[in-house]
Protein backbone atom coordinates (compact mmCIF):
# COMPACT_ATOMS: atom_id res chain seq x y z
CA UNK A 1 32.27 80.48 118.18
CA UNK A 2 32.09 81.35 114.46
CA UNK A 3 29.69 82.66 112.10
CA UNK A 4 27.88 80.64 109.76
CA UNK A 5 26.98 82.41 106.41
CA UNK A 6 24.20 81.33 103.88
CA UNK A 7 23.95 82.40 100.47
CA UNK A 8 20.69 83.57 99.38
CA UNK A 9 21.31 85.22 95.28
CA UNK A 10 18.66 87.67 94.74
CA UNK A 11 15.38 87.47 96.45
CA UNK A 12 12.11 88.74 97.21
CA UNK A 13 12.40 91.06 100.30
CA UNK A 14 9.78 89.57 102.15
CA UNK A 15 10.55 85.80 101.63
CA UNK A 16 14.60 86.86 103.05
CA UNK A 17 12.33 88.51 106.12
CA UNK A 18 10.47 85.50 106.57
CA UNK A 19 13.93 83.37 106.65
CA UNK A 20 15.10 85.78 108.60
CA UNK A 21 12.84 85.11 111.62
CA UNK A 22 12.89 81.14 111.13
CA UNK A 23 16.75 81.49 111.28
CA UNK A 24 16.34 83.60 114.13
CA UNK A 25 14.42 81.56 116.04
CA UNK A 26 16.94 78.57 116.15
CA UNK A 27 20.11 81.42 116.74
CA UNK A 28 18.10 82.61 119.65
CA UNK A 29 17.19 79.30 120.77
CA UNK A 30 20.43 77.64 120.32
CA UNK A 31 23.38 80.48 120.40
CA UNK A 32 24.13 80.56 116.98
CA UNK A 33 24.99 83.40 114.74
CA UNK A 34 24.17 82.94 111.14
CA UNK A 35 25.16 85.38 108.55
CA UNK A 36 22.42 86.05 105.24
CA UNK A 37 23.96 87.32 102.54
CA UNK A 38 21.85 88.54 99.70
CA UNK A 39 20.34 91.05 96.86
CA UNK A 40 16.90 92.02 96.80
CA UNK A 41 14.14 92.16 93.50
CA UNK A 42 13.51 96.49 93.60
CA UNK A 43 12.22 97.34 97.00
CA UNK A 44 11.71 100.11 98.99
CA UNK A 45 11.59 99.78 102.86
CA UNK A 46 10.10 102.23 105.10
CA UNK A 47 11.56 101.99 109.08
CA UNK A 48 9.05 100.84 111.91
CA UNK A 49 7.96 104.50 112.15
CA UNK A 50 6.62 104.44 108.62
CA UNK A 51 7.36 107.71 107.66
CA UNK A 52 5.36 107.73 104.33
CA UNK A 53 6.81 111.38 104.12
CA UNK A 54 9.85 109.95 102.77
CA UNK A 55 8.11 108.94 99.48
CA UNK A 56 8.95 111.11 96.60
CA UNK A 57 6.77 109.26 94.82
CA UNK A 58 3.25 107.62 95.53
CA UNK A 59 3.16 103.40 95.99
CA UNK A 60 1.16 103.26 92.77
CA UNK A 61 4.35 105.12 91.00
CA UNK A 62 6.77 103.02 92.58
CA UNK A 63 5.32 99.94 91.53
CA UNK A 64 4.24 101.03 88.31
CA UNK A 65 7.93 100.85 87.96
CA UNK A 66 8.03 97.77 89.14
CA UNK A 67 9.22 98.98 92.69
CA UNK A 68 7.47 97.23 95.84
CA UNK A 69 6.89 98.94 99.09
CA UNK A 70 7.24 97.21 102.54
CA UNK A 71 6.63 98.67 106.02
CA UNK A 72 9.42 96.75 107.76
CA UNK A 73 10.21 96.02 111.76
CA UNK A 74 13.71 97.30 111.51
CA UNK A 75 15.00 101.21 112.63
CA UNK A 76 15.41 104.29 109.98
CA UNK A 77 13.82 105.72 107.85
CA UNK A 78 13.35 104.77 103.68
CA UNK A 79 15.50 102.83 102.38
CA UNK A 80 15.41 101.44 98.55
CA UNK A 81 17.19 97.93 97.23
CA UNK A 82 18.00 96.31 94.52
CA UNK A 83 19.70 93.98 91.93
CA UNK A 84 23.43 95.24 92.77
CA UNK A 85 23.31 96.04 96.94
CA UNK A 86 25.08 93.59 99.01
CA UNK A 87 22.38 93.22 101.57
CA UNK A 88 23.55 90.97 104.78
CA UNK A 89 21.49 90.20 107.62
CA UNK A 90 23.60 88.93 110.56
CA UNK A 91 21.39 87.26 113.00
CA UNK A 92 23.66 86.73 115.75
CA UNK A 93 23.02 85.75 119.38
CA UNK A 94 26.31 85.07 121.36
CA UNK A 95 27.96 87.83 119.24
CA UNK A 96 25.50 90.62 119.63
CA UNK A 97 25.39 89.72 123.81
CA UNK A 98 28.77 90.79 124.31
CA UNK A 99 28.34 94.03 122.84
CA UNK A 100 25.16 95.63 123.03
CA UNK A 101 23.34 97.79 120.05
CA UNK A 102 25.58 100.87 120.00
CA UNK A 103 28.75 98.72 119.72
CA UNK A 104 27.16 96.14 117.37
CA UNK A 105 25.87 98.90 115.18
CA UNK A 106 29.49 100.21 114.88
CA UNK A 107 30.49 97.00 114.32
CA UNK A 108 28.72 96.68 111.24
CA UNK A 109 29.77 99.70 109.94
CA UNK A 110 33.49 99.11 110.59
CA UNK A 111 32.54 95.79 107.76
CA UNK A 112 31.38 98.20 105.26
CA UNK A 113 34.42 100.37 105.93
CA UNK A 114 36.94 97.37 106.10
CA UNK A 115 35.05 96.41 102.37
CA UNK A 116 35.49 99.58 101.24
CA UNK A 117 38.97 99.94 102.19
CA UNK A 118 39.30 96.45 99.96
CA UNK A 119 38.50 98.68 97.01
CA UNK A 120 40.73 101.56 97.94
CA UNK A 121 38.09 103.37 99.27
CA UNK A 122 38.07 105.57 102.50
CA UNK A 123 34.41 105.39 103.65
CA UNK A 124 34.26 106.61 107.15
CA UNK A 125 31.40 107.46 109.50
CA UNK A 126 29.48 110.67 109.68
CA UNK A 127 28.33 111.87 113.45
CA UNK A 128 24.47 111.60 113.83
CA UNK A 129 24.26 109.70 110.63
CA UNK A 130 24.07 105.87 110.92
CA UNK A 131 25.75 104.07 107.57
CA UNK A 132 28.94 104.57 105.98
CA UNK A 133 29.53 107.49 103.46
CA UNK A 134 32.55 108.50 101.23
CA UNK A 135 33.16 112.48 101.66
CA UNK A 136 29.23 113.35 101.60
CA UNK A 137 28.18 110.62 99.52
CA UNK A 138 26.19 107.35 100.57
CA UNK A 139 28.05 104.09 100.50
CA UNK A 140 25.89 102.01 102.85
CA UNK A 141 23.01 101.82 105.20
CA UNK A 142 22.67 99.80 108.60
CA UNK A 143 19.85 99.27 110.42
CA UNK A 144 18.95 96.60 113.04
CA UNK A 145 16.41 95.34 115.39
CA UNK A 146 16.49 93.43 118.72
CA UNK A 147 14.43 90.67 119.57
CA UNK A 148 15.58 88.71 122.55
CA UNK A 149 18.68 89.06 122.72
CA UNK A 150 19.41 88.01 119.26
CA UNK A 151 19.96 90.80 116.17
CA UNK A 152 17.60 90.90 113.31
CA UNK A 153 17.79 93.02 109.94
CA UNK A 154 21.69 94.78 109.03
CA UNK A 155 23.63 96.69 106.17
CA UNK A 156 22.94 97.20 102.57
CA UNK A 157 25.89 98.57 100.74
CA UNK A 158 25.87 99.50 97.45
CA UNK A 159 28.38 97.84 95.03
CA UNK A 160 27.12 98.27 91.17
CA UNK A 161 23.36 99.07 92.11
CA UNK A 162 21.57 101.45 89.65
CA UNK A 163 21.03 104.62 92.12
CA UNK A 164 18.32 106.21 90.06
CA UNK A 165 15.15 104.89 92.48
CA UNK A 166 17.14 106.36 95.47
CA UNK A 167 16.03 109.89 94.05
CA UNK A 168 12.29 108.62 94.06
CA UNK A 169 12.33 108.76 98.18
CA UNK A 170 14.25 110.76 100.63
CA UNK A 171 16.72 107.91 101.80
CA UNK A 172 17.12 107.54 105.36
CA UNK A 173 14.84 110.86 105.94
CA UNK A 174 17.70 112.65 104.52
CA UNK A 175 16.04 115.20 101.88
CA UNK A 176 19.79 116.30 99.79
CA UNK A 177 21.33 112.43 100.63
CA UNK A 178 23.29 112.31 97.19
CA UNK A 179 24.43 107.99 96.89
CA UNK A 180 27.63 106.35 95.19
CA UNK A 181 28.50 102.59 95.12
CA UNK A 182 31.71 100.92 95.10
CA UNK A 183 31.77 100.57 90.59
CA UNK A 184 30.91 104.92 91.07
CA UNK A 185 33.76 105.36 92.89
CA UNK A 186 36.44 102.87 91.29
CA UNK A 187 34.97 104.11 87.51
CA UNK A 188 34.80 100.00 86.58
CA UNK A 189 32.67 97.33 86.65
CA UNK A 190 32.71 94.47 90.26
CA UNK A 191 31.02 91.48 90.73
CA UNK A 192 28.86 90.96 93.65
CA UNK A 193 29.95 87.58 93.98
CA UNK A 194 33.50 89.18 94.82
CA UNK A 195 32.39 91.67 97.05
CA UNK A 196 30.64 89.08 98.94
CA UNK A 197 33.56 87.55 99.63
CA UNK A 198 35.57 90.12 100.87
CA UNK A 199 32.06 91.23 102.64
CA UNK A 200 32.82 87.85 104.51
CA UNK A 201 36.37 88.63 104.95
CA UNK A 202 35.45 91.79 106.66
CA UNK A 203 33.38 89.99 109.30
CA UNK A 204 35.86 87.63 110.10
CA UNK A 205 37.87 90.54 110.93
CA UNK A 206 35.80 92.92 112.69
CA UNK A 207 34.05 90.13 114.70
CA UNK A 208 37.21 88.01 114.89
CA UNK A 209 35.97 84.96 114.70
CA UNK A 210 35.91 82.33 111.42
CA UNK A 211 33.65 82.79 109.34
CA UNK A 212 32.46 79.87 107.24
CA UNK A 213 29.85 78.47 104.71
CA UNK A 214 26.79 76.84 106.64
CA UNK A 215 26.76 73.49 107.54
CA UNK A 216 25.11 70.60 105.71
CA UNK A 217 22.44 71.01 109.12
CA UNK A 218 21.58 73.93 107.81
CA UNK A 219 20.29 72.31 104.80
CA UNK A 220 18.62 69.09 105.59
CA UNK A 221 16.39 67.34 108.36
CA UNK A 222 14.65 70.12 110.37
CA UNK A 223 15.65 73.22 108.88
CA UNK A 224 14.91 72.56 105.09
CA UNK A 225 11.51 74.30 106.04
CA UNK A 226 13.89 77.56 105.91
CA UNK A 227 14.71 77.41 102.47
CA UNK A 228 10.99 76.94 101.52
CA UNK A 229 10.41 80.53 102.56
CA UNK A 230 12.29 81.47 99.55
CA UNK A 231 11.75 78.89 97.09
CA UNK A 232 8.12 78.96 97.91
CA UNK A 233 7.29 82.56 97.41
């Protein structure tokens, strides 16, 4: 059992949610657990309830700044992303099984801890509050669906993300949520590429299993129709 991770670089939210449900068609199908790692154009999500509420600003402001808004299948409330959030979706079929969504949920929050931790930072859990915060500020957001037994949709964490659009919605339907990233709290500049890595790292830990780049399969024969979902926008 391992984990196979693709590298995405920054796309458009809805061409990673299209992969996402290709992807998770063939983990579901075939036991697999696959592991998409990217960064989003600006985006703001709104949770399956679609609280609209949680707009600070209308659509038309957000994407006069150049800010899209998509009503997405996953839990939570808003959410924004951007250039600068590590964004993974693990869709994972034999992995989730054995756990079960409480369990799995912590899971993924013991990765953005254990990548914290990489960068001296003690990010912890708060009670009642899905996500990972340092003291009372925001580090990182998880938020999943289930669809047959196979996970869908995951963790965002901010690493040198500009945090200004958070204040243009109330994030996670939290009205006084104040945010921080990883450069915020180290004071110095780090490279997404590297926290990707040790994102990686994390999983292999917290999931102990390895945790490797995706197989040539991945990219050729059948499932080069994935890719097209993002290249194809």
């Amino acid at each position: 059992m391992e984990i196979q991770v693709v590298s995405l670089g920054l796309t458009d939210y809805l061409a990673a949610w299209r992969l996402q449900q290709a992807v998770h068609a063939c983990c579901q199908a075939r036991g697999e657990n696959v592991l998409l790692v990217t960064e989003h154009y600006p985006v703001v999500t709104l949770g399956y309830r679609q609280q609209a509420e949680h707009l600070r600003l209308s659509r038309r402001e957000l994407e006069a700044k150049g800010i899209a808004v998509v009503e997405s299948g996953r839990g939570g409330g808003a959410t924004y992303h951007g250039p600068g959030q590590l964004v993974a979706y693990p869709i994972f079929s034999t992995l989730f099984r054995r756990r079960g969504v409480r369990t799995f949920i912590s899971l993924l929050e013991d990765v953005m801890c254990g990548l914290g931790a990489s960068y001296s930072i003690a990010a912890t859990r708060r009670h009642g509050f899905p996500g990972v915060w340092v003291e009372e500020r925001k580090l990182g957001a998880v938020g999943i669906a289930v669809r047959h037994g196979t996970s869908l949709h995951g963790i965002a964490l901010n690493v040198s993300i500009d945090l200004t659009p958070f204040s243009y919605i109330i994030p996670c339907g939290i009205p006084d949520l104040v945010p921080t990233s990883i450069a915020q709290e180290v004071k110095c500049a780090v490279a997404i590429n590297e926290a990707a890595q040790r994102m990686c790292d994390a999983f292999a830990t917290v999931f102990a299993v390895p945790v490797e780049e995706a197989n040539n399969e991945w990219r050729s024969g059948k499932r080069e129709t994935l890719w097209r979902a993002v290249d194809h926008d």
